[in-house]
Protein backbone atom coordinates (compact mmCIF):
# COMPACT_ATOMS: atom_id res chain seq x y z
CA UNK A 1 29.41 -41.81 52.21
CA UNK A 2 30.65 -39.18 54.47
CA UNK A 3 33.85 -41.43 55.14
CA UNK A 4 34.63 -41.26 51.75
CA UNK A 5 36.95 -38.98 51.06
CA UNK A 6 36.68 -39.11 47.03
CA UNK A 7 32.95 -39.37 46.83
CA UNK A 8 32.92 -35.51 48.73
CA UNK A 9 35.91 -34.73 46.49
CA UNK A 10 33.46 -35.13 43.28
CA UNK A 11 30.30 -34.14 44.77
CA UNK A 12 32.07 -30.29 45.65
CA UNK A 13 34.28 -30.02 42.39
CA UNK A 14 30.30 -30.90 41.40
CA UNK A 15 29.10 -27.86 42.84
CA UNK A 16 31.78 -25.72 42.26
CA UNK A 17 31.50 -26.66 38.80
CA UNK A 18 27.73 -25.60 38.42
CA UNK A 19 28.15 -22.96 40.82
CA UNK A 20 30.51 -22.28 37.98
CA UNK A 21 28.56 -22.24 35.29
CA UNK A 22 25.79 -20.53 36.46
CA UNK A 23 27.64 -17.34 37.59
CA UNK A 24 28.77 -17.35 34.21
CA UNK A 25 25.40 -17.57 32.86
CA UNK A 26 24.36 -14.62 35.26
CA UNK A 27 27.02 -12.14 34.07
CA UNK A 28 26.67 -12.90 30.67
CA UNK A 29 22.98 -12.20 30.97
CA UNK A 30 23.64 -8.87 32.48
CA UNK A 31 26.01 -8.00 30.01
CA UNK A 32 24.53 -9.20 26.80
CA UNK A 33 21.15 -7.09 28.09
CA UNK A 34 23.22 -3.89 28.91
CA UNK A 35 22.58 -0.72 26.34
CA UNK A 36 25.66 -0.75 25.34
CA UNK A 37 25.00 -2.94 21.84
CA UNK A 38 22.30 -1.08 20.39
CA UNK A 39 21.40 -1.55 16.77
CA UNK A 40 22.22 1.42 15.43
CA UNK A 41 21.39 0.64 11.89
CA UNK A 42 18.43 -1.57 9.95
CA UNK A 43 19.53 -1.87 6.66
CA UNK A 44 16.21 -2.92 4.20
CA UNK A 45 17.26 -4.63 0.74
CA UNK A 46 15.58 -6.15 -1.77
CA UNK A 47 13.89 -4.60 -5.20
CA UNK A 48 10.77 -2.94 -3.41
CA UNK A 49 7.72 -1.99 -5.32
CA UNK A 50 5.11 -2.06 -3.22
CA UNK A 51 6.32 -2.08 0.04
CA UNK A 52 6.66 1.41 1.45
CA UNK A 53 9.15 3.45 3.45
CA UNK A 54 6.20 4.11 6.42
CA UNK A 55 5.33 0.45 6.31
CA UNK A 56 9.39 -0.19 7.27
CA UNK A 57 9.47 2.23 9.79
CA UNK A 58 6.03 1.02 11.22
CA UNK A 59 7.33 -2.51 11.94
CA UNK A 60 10.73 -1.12 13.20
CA UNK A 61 9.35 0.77 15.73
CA UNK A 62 6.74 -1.69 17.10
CA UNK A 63 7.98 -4.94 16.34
CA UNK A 64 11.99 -4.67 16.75
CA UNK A 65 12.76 -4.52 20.59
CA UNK A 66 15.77 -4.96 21.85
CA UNK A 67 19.84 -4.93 21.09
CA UNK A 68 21.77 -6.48 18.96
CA UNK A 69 21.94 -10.07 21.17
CA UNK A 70 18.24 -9.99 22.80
CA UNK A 71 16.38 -9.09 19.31
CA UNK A 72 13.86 -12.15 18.25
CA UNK A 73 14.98 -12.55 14.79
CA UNK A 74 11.98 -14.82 14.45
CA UNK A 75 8.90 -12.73 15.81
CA UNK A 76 10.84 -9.83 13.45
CA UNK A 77 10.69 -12.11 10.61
CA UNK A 78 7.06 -12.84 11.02
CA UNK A 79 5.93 -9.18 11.44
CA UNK A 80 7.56 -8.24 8.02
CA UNK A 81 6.03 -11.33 6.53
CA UNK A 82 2.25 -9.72 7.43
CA UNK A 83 2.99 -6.91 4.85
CA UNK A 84 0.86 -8.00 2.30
CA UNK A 85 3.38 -7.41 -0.87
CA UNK A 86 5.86 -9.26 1.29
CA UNK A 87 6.10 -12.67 -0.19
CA UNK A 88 9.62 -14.21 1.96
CA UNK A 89 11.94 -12.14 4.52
CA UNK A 90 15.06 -12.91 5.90
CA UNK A 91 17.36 -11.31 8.49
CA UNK A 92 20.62 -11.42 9.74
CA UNK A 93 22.93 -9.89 12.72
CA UNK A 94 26.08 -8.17 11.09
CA UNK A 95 28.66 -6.63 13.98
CA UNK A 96 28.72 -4.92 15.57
CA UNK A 97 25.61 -3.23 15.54
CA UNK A 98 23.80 -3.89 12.07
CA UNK A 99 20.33 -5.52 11.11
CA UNK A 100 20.01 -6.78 7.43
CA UNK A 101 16.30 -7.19 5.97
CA UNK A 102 16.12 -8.84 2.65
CA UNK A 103 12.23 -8.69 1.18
CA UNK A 104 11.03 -10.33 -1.52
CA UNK A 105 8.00 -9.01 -3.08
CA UNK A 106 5.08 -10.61 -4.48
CA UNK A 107 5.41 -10.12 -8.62
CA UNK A 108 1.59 -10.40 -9.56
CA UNK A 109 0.52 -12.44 -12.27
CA UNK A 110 -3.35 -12.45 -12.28
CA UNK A 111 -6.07 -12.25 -10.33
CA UNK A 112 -7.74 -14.98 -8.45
CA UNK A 113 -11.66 -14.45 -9.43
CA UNK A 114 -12.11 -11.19 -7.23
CA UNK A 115 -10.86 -12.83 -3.98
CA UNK A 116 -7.21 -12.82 -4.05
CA UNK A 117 -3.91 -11.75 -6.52
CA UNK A 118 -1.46 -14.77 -8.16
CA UNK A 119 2.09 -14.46 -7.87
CA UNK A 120 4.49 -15.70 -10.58
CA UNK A 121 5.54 -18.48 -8.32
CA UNK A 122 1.05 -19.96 -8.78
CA UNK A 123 0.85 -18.38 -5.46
CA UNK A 124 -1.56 -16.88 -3.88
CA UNK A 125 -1.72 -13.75 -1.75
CA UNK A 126 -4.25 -10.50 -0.85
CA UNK A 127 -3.21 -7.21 -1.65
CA UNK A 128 -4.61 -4.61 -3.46
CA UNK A 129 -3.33 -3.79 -7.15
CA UNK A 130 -4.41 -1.61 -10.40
CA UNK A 131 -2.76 -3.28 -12.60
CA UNK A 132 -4.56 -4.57 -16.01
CA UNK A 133 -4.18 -8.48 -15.19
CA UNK A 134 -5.85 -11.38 -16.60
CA UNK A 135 -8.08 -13.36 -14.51
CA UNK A 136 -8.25 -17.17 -13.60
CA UNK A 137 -10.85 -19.29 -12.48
CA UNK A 138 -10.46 -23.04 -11.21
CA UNK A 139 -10.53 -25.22 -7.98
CA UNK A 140 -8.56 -24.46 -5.04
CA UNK A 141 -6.47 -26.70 -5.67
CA UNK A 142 -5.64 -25.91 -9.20
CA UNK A 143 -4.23 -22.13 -8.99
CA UNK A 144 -0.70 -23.50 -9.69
CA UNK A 145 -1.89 -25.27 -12.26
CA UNK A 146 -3.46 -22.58 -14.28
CA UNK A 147 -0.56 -20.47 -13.49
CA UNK A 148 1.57 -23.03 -15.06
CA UNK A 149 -0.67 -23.43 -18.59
CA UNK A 150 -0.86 -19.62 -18.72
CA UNK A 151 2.17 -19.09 -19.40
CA UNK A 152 2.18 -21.85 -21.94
CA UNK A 153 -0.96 -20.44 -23.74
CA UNK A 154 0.04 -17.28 -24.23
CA UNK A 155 3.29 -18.52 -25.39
CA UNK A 156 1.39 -20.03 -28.38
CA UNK A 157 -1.10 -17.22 -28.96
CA UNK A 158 1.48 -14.51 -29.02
CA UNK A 159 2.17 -14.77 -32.73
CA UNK A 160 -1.26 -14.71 -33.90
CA UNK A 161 -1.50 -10.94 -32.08
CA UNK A 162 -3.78 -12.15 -29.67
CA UNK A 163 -3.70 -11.70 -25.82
CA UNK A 164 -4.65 -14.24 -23.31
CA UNK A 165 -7.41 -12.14 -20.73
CA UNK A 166 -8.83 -15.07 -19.00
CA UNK A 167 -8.14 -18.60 -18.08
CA UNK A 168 -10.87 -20.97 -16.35
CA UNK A 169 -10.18 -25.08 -15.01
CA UNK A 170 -13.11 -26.48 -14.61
CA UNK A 171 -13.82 -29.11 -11.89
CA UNK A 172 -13.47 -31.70 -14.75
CA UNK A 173 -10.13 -30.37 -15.92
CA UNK A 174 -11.53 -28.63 -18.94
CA UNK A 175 -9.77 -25.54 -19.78
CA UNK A 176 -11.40 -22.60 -21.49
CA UNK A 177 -9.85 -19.23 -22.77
CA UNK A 178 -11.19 -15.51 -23.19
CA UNK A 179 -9.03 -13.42 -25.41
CA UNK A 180 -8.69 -9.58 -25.57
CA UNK A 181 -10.49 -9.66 -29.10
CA UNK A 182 -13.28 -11.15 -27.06
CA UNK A 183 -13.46 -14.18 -28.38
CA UNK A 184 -13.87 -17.55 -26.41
CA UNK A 185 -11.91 -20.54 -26.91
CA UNK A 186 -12.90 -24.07 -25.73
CA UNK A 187 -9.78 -26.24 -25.42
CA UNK A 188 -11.30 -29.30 -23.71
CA UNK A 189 -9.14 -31.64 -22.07
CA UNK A 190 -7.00 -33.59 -23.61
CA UNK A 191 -4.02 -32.11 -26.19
CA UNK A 192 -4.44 -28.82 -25.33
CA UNK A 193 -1.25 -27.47 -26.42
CA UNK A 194 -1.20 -29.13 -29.58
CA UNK A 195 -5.06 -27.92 -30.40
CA UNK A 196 -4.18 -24.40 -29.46
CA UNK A 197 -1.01 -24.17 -32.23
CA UNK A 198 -2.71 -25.82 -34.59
CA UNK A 199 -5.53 -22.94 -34.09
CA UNK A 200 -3.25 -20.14 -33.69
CA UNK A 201 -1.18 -20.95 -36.78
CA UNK A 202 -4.38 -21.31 -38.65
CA UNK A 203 -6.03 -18.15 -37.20
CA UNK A 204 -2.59 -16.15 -38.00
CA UNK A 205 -2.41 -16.96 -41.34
CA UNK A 206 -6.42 -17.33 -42.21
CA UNK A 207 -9.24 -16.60 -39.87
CA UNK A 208 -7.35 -12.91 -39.22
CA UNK A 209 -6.82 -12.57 -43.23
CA UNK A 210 -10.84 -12.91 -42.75
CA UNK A 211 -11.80 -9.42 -41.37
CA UNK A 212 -14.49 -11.07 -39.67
CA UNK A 213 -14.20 -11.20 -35.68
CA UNK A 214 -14.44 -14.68 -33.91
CA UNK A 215 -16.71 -14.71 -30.89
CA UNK A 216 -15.84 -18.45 -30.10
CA UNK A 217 -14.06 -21.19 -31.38
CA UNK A 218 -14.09 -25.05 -30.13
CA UNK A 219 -11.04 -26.99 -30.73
CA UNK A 220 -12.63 -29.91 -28.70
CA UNK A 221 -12.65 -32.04 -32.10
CA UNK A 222 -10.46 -34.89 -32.63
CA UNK A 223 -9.50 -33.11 -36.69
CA UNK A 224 -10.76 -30.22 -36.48
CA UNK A 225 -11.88 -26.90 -34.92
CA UNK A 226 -15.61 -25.02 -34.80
CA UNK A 227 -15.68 -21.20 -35.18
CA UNK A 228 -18.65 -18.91 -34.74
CA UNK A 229 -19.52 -15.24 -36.06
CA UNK A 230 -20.89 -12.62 -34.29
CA UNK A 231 -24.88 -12.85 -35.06
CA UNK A 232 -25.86 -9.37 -37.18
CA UNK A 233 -29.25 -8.19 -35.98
CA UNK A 234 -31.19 -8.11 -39.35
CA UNK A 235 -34.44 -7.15 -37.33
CA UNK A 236 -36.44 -3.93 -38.84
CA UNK A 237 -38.63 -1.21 -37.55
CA UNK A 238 -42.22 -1.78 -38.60
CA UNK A 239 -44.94 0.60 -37.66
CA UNK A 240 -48.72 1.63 -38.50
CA UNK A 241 -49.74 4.12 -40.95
């Protein structure tokens, strides 16, 4: 090989080349981790409720290290994600020496039982709220489900004046309704939107014109529909003479 003058030819433009290359590496190393591209401004958008101005300058100070080149966008990313109102966050580099935030908050819907908060996306996520919101109850599985017929049920109770408060899914698929008038509604599993207009038309126009509260009401027949009255307590006081 060493008699080859062409072979030596390629194996030191070889090493020249990567000799090359990796001084250029080096330098731009140096130069991209010099302090002379700071980020001079974080710039936060997004329509923030929850989220707080400390929280912000919490993660900026612990979790943003480094200049505008050496910055993990990614680990950044992930330690605005952990705020629990957060629900996605992106970033991006702007030159020379700008970092944009964009947060998107979690819009609650319900609650989840007592465990966790519903988004309006069927979502789930912890974080602590005092807003009045109805409740839902169902398999793990099912939370965008009942998110989903919410919205649908209250669509068709809305012009009968009464509110949805609670919405359960049974294991079997059953769906069953608490209003705020108290009163319990048994929907069943099969034509549920259909039962439910037929009963809020009915109740609009009737069963309100009543002046007699419902407590429950079964829509679970094929024709018809079952109502109950609250139970007066006729009981008297007796006593001795």
């Amino acid at each position: 090989m060493w008699d080859k003058p062409q072979i030596l030819n390629w194996i030191a433009n070889l090493l020249f080349g990567l000799a090359t290359v990796l001084m250029l590496y080096g330098v731009i190393y140096v130069v991209v981790h010099l302090p002379v591209f700071p980020l001079r401004e974080i710039r936060v958008e997004g329509q923030l409720t929850h989220v707080t101005r400390e929280q912000l300058k919490l993660i900026v100070g612990r979790h943003l290290q480094g200049n505008f080149f050496t910055l993990d966008l990614v680990k950044a990313r992930d330690a605005f994600e952990k705020l629990p109102w957060a629900r996605s966050v992106s970033l991006r580099r702007r030159w020379p020496d700008r970092l944009e935030v964009v947060v998107e908050e979690h819009k609650e819907l319900a609650r989840w039982g007592n465990i966790a908060l519903v988004n309006t996306y069927g979502e789930l996520f912890h974080a602590a709220s005092d807003e009045d919101l109805p409740v839902f109850y169902g398999p793990g599985d099912g939370v965008r489900e009942v998110a989903e017929h919410y919205g649908k049920y209250s669509e068709l109770l809305a012009p009968a004046g009464v509110k949805l408060t609670q919405l359960a899914l049974t294991p079997r698929r059953a769906w069953q309704i608490r209003t705020d008038n108290n009163m319990v509604i048994e929907l069943g599993r099969e034509d549920t939107e259909a039962r439910l207009a037929k009963f809020a038309n009915i109740y609009q126009y009737t069963l309100s014109k009543l002046g007699v509260s419902l407590t429950y009401a079964d829509l679970r027949y094929p024709n018809g529909f079952a109502v109950r009255r609250p139970v007066k307590n006729t009981a008297r006081n007796t006593g001795a003479a």
